[in-house]
PDB file of N, CA and C in Angstrom:
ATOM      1  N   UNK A   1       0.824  -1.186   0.000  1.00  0.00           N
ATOM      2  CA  UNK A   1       0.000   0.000   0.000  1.00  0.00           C
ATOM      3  C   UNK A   1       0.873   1.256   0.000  1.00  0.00           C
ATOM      4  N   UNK A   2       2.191   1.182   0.397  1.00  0.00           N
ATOM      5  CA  UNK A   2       2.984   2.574   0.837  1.00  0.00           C
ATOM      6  C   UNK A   2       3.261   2.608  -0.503  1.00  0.00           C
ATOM      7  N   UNK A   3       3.659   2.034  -1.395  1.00  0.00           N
ATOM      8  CA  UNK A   3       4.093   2.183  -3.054  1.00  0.00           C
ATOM      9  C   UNK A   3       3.191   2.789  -3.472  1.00  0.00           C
ATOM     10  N   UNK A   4       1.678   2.614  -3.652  1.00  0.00           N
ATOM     11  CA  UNK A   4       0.304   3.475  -4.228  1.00  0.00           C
ATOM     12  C   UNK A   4       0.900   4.757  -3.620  1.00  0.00           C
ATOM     13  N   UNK A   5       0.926   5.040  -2.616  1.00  0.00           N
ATOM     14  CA  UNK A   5       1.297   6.390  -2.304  1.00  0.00           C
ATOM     15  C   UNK A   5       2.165   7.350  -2.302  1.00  0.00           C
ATOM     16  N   UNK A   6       3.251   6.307  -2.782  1.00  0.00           N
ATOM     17  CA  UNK A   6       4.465   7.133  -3.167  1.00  0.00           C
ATOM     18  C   UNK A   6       3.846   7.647  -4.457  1.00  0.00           C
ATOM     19  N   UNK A   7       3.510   7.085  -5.360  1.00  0.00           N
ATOM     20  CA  UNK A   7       3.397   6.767  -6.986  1.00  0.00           C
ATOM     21  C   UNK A   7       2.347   8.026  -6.895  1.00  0.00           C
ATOM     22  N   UNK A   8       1.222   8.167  -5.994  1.00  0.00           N
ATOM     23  CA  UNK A   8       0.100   9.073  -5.887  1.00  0.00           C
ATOM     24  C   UNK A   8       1.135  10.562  -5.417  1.00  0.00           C
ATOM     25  N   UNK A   9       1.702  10.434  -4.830  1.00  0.00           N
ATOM     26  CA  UNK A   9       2.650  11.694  -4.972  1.00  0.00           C
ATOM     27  C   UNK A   9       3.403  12.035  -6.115  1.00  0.00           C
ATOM     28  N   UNK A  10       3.646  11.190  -6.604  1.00  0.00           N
ATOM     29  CA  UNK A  10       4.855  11.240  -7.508  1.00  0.00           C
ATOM     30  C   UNK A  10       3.713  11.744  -9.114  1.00  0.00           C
ATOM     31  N   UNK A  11       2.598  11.839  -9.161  1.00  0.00           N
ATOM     32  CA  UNK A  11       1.690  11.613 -10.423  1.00  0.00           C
ATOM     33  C   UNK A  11       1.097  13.054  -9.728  1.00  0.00           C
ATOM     34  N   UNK A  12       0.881  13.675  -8.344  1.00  0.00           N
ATOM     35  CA  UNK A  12       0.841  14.993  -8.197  1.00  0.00           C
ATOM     36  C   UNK A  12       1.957  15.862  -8.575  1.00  0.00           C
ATOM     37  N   UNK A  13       3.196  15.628  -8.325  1.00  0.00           N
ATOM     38  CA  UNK A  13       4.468  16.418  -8.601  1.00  0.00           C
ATOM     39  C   UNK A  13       4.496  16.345 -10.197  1.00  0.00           C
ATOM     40  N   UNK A  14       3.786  15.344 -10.592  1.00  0.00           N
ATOM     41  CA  UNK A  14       3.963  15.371 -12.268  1.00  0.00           C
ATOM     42  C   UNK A  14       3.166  16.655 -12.938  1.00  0.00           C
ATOM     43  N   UNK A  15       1.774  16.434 -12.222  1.00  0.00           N
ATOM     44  CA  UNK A  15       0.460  17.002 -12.198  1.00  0.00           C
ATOM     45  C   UNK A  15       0.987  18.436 -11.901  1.00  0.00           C
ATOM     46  N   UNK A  16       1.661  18.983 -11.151  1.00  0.00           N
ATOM     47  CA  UNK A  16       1.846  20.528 -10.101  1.00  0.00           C
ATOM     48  C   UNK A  16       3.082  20.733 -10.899  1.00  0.00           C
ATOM     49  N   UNK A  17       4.486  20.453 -10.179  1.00  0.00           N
ATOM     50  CA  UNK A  17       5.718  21.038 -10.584  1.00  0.00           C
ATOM     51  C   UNK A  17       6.255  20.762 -11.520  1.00  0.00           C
ATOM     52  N   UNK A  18       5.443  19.653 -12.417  1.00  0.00           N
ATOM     53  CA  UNK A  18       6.543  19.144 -13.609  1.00  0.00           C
ATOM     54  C   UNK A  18       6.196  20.346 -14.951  1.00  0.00           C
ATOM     55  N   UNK A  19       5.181  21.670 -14.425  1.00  0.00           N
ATOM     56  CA  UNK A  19       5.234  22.418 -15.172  1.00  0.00           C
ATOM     57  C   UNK A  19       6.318  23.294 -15.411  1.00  0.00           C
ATOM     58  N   UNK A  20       6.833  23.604 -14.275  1.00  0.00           N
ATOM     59  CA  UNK A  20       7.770  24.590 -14.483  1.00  0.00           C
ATOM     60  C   UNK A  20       9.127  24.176 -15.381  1.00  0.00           C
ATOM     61  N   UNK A  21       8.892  23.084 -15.048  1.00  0.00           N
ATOM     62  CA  UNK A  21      10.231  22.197 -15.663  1.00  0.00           C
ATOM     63  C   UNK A  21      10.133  21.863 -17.267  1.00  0.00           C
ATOM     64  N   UNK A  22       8.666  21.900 -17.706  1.00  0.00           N
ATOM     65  CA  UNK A  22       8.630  21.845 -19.089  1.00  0.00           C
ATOM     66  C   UNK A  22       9.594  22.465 -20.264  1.00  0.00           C
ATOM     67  N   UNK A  23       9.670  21.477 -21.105  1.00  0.00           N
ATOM     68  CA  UNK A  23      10.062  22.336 -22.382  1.00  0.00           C
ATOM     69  C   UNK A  23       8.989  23.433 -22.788  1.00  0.00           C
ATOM     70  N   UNK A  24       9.254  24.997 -23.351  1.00  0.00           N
ATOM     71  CA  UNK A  24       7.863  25.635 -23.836  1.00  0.00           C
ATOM     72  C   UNK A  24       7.628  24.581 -25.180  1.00  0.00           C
ATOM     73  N   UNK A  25       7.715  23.981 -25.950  1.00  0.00           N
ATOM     74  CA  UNK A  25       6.823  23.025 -26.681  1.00  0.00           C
ATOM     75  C   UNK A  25       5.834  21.827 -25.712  1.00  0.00           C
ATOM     76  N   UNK A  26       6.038  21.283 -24.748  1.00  0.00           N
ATOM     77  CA  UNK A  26       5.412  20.335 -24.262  1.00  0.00           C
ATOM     78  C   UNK A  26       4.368  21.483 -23.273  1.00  0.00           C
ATOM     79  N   UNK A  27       4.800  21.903 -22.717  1.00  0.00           N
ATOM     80  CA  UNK A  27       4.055  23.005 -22.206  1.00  0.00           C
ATOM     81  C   UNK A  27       3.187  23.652 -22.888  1.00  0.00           C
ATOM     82  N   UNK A  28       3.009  24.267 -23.680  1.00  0.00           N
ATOM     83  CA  UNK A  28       2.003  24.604 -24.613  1.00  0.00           C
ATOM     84  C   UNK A  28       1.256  24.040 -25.337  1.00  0.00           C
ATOM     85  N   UNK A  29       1.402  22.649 -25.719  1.00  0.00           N
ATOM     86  CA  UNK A  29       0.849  21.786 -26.353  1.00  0.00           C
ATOM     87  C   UNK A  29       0.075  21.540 -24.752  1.00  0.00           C
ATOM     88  N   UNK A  30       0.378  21.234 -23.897  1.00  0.00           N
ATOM     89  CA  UNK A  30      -0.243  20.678 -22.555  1.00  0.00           C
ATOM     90  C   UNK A  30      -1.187  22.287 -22.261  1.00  0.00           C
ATOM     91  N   UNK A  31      -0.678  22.921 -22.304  1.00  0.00           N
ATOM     92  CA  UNK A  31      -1.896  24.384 -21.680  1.00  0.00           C
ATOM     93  C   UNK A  31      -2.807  24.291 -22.841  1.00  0.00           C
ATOM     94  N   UNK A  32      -2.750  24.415 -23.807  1.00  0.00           N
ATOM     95  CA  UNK A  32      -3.334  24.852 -25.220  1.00  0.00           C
ATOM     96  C   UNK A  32      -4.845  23.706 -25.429  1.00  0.00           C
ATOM     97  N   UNK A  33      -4.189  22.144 -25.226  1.00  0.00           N
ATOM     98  CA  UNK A  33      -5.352  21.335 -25.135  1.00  0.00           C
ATOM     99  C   UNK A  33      -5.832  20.846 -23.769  1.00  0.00           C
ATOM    100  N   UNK A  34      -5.561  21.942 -23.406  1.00  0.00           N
ATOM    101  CA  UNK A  34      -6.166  21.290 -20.918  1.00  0.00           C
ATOM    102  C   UNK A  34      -6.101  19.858 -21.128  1.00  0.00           C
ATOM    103  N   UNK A  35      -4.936  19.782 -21.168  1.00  0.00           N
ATOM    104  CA  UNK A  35      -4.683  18.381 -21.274  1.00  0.00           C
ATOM    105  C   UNK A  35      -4.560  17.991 -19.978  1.00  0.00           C
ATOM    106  N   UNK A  36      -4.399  18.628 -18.778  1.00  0.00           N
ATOM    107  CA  UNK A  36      -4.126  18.001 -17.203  1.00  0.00           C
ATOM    108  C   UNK A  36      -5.806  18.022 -16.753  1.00  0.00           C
ATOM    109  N   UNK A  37      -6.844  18.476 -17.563  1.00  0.00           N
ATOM    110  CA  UNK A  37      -8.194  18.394 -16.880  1.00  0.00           C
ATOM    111  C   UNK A  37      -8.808  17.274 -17.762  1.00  0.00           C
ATOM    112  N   UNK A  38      -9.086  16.526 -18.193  1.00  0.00           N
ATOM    113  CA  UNK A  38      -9.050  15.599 -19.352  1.00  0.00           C
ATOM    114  C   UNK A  38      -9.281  14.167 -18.620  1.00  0.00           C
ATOM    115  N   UNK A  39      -8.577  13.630 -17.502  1.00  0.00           N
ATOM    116  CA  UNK A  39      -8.643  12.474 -16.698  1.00  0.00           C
ATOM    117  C   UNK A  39      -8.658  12.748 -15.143  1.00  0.00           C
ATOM    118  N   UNK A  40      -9.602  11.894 -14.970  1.00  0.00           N
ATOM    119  CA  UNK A  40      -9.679  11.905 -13.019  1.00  0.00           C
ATOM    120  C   UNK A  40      -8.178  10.938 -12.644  1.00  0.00           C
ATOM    121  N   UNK A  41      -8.029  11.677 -11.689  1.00  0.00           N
ATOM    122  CA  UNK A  41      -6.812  11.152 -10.788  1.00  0.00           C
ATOM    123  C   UNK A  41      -6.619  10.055 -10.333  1.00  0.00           C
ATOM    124  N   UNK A  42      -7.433   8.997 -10.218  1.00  0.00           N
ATOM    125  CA  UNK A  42      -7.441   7.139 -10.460  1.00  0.00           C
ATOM    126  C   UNK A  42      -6.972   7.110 -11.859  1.00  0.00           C
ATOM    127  N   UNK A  43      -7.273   7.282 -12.862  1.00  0.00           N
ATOM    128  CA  UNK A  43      -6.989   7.042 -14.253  1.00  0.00           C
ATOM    129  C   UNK A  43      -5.727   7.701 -14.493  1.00  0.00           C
ATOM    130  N   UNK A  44      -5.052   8.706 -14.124  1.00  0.00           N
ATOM    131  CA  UNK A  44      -4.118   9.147 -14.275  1.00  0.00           C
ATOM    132  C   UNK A  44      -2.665   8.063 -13.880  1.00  0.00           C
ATOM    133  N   UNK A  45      -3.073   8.008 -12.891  1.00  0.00           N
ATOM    134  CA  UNK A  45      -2.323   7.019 -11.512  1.00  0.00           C
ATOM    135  C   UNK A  45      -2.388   5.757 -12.279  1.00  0.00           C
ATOM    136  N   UNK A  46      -3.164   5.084 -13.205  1.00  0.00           N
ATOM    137  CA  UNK A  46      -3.185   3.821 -13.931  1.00  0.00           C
ATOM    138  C   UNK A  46      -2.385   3.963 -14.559  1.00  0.00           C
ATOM    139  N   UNK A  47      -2.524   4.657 -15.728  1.00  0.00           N
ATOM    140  CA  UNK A  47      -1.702   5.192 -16.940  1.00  0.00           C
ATOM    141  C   UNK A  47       0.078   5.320 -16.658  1.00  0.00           C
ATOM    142  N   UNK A  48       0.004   6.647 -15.574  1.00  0.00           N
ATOM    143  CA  UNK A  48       1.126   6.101 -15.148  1.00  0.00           C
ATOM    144  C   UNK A  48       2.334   5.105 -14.608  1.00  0.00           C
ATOM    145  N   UNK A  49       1.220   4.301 -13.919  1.00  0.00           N
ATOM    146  CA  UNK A  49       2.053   3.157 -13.541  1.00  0.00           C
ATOM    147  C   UNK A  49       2.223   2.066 -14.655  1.00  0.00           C
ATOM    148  N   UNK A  50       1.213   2.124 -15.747  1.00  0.00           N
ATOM    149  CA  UNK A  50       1.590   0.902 -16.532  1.00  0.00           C
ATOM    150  C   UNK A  50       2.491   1.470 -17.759  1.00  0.00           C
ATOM    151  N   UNK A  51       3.038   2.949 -17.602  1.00  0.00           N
ATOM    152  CA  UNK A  51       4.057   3.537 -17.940  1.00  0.00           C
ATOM    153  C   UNK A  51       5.620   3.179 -17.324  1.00  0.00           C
ATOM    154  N   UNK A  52       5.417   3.956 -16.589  1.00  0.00           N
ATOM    155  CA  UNK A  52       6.426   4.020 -15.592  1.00  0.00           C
ATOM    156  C   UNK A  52       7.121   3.426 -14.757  1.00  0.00           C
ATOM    157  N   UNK A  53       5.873   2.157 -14.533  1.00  0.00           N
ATOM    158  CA  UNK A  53       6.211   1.392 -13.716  1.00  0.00           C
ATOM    159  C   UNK A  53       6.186   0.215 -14.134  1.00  0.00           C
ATOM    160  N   UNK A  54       5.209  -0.801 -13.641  1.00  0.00           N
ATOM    161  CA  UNK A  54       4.990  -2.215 -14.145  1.00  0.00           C
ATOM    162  C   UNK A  54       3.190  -2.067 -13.022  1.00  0.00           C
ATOM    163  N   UNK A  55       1.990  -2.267 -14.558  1.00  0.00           N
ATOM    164  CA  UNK A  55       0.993  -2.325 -13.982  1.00  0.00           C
ATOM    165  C   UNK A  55       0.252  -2.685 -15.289  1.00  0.00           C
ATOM    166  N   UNK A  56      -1.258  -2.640 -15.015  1.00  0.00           N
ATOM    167  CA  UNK A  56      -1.988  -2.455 -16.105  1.00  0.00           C
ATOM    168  C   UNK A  56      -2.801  -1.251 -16.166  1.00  0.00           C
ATOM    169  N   UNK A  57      -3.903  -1.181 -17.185  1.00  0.00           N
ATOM    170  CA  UNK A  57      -4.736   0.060 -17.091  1.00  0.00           C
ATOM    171  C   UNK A  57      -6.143  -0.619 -17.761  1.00  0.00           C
ATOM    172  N   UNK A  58      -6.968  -0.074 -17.132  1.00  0.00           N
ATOM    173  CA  UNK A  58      -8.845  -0.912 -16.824  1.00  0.00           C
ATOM    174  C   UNK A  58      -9.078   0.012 -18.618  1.00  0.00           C
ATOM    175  N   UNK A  59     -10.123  -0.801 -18.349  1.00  0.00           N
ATOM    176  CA  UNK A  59     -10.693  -0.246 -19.825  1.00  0.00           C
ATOM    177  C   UNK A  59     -11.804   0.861 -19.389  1.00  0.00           C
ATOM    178  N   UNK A  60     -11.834   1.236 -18.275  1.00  0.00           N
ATOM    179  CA  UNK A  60     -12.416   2.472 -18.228  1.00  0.00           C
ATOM    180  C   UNK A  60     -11.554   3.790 -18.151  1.00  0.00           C
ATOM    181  N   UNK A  61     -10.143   3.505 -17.656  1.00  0.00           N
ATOM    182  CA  UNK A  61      -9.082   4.298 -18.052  1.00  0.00           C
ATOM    183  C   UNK A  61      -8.587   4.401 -19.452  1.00  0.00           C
ATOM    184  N   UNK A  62      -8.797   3.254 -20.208  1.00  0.00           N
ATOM    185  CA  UNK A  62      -7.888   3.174 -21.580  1.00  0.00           C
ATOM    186  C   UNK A  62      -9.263   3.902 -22.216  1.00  0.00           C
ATOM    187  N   UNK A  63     -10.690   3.953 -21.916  1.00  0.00           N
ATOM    188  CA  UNK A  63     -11.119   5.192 -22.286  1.00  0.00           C
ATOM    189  C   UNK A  63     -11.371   6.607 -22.389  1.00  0.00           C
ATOM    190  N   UNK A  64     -10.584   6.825 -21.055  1.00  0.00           N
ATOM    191  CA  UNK A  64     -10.240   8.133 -21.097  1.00  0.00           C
ATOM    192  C   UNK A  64      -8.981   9.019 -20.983  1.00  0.00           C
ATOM    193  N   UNK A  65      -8.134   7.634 -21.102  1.00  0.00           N
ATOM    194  CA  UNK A  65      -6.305   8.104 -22.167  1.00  0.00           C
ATOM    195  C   UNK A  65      -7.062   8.761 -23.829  1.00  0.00           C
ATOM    196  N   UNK A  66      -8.046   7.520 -24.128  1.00  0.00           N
ATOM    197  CA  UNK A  66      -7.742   7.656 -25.470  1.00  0.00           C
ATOM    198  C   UNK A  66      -9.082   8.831 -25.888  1.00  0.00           C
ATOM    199  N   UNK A  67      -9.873   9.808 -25.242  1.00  0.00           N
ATOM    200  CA  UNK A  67     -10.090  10.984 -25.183  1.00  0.00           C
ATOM    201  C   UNK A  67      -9.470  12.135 -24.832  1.00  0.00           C
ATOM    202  N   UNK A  68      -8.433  11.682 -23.914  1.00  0.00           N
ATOM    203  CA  UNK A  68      -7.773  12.572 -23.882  1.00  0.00           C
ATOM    204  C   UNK A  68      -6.585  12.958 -25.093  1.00  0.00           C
ATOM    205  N   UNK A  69      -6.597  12.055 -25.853  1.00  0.00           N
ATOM    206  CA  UNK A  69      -5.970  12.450 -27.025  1.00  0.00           C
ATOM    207  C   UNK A  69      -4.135  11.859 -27.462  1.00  0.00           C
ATOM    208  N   UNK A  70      -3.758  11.466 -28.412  1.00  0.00           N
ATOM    209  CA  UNK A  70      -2.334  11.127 -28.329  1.00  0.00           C
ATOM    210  C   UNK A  70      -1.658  12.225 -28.066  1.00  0.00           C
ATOM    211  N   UNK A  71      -2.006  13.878 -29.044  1.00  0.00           N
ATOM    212  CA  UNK A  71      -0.977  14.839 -28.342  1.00  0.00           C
ATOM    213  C   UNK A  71      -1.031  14.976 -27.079  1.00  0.00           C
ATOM    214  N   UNK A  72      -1.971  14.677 -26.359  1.00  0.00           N
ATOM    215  CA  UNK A  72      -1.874  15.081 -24.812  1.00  0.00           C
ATOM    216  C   UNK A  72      -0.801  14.467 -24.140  1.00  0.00           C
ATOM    217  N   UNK A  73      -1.600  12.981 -24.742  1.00  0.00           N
ATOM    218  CA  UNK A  73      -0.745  11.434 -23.925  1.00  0.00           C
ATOM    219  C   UNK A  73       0.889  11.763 -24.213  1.00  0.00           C
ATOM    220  N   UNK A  74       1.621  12.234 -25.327  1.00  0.00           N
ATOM    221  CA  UNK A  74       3.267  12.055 -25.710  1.00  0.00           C
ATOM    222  C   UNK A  74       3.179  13.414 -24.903  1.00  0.00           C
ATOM    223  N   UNK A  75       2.774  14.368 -24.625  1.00  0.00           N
ATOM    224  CA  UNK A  75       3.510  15.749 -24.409  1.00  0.00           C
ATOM    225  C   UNK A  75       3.220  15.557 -23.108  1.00  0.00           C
ATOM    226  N   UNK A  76       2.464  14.621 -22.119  1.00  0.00           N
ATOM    227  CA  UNK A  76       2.609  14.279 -20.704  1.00  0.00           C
ATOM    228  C   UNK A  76       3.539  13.529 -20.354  1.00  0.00           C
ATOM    229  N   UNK A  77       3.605  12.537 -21.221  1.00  0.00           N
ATOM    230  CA  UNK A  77       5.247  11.726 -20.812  1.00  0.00           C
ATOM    231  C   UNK A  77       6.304  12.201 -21.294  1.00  0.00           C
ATOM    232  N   UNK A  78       6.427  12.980 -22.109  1.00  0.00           N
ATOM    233  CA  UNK A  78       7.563  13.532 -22.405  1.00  0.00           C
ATOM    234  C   UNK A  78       8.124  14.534 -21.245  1.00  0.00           C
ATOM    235  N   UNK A  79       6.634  15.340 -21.095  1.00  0.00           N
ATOM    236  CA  UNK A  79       6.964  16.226 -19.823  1.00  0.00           C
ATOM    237  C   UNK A  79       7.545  15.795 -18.555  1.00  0.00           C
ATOM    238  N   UNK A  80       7.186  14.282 -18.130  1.00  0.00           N
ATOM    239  CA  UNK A  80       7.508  13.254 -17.563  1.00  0.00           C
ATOM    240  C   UNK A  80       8.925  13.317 -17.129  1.00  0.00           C
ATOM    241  N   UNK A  81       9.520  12.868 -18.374  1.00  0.00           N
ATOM    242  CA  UNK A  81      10.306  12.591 -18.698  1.00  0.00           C
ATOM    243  C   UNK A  81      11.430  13.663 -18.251  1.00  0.00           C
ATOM    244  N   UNK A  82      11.254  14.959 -18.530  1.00  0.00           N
ATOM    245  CA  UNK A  82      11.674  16.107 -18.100  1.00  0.00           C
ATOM    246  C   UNK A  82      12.224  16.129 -16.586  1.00  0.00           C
ATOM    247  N   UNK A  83      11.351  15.304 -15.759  1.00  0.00           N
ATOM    248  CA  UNK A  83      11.228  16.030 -14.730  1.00  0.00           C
ATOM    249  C   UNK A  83      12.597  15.356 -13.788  1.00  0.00           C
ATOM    250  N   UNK A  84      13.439  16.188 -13.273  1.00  0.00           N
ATOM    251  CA  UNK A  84      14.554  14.968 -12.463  1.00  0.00           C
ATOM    252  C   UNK A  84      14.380  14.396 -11.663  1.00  0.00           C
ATOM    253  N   UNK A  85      13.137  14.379 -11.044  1.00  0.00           N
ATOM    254  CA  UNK A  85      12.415  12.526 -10.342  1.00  0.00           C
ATOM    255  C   UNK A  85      12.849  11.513 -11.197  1.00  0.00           C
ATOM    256  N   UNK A  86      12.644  11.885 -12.107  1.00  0.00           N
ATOM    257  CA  UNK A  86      12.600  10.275 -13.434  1.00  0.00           C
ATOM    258  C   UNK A  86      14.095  10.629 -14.248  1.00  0.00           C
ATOM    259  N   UNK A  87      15.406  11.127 -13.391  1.00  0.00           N
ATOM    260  CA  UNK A  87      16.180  11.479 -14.749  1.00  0.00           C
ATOM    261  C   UNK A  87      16.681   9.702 -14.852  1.00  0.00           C
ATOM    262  N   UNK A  88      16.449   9.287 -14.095  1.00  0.00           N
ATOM    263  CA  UNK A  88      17.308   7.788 -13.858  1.00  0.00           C
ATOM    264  C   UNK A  88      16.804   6.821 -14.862  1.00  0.00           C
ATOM    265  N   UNK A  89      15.556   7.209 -15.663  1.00  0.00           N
ATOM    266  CA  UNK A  89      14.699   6.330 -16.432  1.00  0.00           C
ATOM    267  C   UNK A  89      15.318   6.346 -17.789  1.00  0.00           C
ATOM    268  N   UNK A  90      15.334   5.457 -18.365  1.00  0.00           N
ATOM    269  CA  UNK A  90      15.695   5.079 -20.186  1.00  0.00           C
ATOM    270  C   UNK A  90      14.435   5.739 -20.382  1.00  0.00           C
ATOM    271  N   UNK A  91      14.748   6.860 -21.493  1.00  0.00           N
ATOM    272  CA  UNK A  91      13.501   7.484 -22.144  1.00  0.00           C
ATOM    273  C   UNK A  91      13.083   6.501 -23.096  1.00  0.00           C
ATOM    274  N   UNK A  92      14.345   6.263 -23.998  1.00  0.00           N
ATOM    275  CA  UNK A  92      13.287   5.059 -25.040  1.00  0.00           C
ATOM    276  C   UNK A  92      12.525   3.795 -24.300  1.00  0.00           C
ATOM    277  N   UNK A  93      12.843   3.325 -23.216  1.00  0.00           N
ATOM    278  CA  UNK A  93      12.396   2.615 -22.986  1.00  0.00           C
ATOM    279  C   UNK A  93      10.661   3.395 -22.484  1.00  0.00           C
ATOM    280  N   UNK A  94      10.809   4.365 -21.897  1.00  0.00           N
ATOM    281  CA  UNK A  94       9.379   5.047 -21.317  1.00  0.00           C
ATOM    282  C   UNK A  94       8.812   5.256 -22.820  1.00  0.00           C
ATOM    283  N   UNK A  95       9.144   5.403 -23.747  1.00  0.00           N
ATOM    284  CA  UNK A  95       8.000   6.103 -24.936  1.00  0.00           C
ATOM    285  C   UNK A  95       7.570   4.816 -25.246  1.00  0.00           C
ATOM    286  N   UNK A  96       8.672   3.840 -25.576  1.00  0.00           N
ATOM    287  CA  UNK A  96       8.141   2.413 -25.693  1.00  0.00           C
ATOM    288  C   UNK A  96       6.897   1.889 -25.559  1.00  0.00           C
ATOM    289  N   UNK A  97       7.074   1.992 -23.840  1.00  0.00           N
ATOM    290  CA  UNK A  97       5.807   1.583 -22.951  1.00  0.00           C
ATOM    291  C   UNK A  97       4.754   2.561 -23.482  1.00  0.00           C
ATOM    292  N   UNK A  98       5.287   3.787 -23.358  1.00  0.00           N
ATOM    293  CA  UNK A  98       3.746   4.781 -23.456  1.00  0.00           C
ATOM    294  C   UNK A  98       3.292   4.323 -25.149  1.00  0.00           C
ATOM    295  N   UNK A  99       3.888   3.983 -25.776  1.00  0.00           N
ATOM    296  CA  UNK A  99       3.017   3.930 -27.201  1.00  0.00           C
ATOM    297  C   UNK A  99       2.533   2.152 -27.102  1.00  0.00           C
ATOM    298  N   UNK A 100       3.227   1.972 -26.283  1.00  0.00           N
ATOM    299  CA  UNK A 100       2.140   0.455 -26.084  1.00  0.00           C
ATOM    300  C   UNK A 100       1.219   0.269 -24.989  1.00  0.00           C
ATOM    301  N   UNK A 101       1.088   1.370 -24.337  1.00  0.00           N
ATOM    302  CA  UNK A 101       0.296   1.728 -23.794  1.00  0.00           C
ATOM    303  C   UNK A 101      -1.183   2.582 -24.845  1.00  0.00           C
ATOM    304  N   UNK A 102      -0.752   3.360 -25.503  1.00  0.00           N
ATOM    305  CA  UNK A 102      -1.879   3.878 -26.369  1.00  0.00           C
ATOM    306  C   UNK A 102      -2.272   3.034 -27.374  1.00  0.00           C
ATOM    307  N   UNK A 103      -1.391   2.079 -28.067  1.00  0.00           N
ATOM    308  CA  UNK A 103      -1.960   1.345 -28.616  1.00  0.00           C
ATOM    309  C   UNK A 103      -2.526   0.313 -28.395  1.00  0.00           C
ATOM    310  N   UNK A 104      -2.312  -0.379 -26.996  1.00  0.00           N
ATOM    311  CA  UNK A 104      -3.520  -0.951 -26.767  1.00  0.00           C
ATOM    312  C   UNK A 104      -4.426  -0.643 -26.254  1.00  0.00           C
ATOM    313  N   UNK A 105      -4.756   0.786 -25.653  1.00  0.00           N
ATOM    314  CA  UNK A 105      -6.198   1.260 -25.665  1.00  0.00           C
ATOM    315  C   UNK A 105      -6.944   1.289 -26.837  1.00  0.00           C
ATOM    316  N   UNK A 106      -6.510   2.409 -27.570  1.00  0.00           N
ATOM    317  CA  UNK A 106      -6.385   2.135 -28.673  1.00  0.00           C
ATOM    318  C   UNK A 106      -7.123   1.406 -29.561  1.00  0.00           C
ATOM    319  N   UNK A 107      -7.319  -0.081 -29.535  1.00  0.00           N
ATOM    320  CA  UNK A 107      -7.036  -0.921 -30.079  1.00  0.00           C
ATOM    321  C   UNK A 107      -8.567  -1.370 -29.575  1.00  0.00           C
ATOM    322  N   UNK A 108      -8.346  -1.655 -27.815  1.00  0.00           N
ATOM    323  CA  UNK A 108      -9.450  -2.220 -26.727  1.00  0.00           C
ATOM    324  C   UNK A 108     -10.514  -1.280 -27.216  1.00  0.00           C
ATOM    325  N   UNK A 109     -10.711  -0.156 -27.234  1.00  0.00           N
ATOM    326  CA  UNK A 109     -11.574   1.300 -27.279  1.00  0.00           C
ATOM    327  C   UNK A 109     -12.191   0.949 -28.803  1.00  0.00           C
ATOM    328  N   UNK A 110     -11.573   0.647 -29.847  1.00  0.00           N
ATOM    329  CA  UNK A 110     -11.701   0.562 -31.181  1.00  0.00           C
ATOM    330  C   UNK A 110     -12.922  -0.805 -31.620  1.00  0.00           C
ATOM    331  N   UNK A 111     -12.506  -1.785 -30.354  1.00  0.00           N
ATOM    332  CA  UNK A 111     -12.795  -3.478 -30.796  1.00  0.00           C
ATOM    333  C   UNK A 111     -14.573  -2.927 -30.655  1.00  0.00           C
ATOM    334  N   UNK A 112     -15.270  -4.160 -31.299  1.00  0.00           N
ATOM    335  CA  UNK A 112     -16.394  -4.081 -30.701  1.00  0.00           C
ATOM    336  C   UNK A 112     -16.657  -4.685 -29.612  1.00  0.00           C
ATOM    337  N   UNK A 113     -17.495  -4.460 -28.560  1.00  0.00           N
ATOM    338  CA  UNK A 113     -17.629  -5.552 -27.188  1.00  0.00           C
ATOM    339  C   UNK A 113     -18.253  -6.634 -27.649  1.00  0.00           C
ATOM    340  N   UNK A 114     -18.107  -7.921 -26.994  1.00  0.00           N
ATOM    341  CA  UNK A 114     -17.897  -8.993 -26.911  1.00  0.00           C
ATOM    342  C   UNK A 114     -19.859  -9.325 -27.020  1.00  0.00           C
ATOM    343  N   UNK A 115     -20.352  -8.380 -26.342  1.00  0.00           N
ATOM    344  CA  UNK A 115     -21.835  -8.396 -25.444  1.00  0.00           C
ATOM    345  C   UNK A 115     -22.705  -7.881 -26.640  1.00  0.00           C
ATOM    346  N   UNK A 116     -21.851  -7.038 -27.312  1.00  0.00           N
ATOM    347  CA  UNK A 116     -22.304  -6.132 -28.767  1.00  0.00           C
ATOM    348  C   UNK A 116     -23.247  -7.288 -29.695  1.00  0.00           C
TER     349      UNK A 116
END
């Protein structure tokens, strides 16, 4: 349980200070489409961890990654990426994840349901 809460801090500091730290391209692309109002803070916290970390993400989150848009999704992890919490991380390895992360929402979001 103390890991959720680190990670829940660590996805606020992303959320709050990883602005200042932006590139002005990721930053503006992020102000321009309110891309930080876009997902509730459970869904955020998914996304991230099956980024960042090692997790999965519900298909009620992989529906609202994939409203929130791919420019949002790359110019949040990139911003991510930015921030020196995470300088220790392989970036290719993080875009990796994040585009296999969007593509299998993506993908799930796209299918028809099963129930359909």
């Amino acid at each position: 349980m103390a890991s959720i809460n680190v990670y829940s801090i660590l996805v606020v500091l992303f959320l709050t200070c990883g602005e200042g730290m932006a590139t002005k391209e990721n930053d503006q692309i992020i102000k321009e489409n309110n891309c930080e109002t876009e997902m509730g803070l459970p869904c955020v916290l998914e996304a991230f961890m099956s980024i960042f970390n090692t997790g999965s993400i519900s298909n009620k989150c992989c529906g609202e990654l994939v409203v929130l848009g791919k420019v949002c999704h790359s110019a949040l992890v990139k911003r991510t990426l930015e921030n020196p919490l995470f300088k220790d991380l392989n970036p290719a390895t993080i875009i990796a994840k994040s585009i296999q992360t969007w593509n299998n929402c993506l993908a799930l979001i796209d299918s028809p349901s099963p129930s359909a």
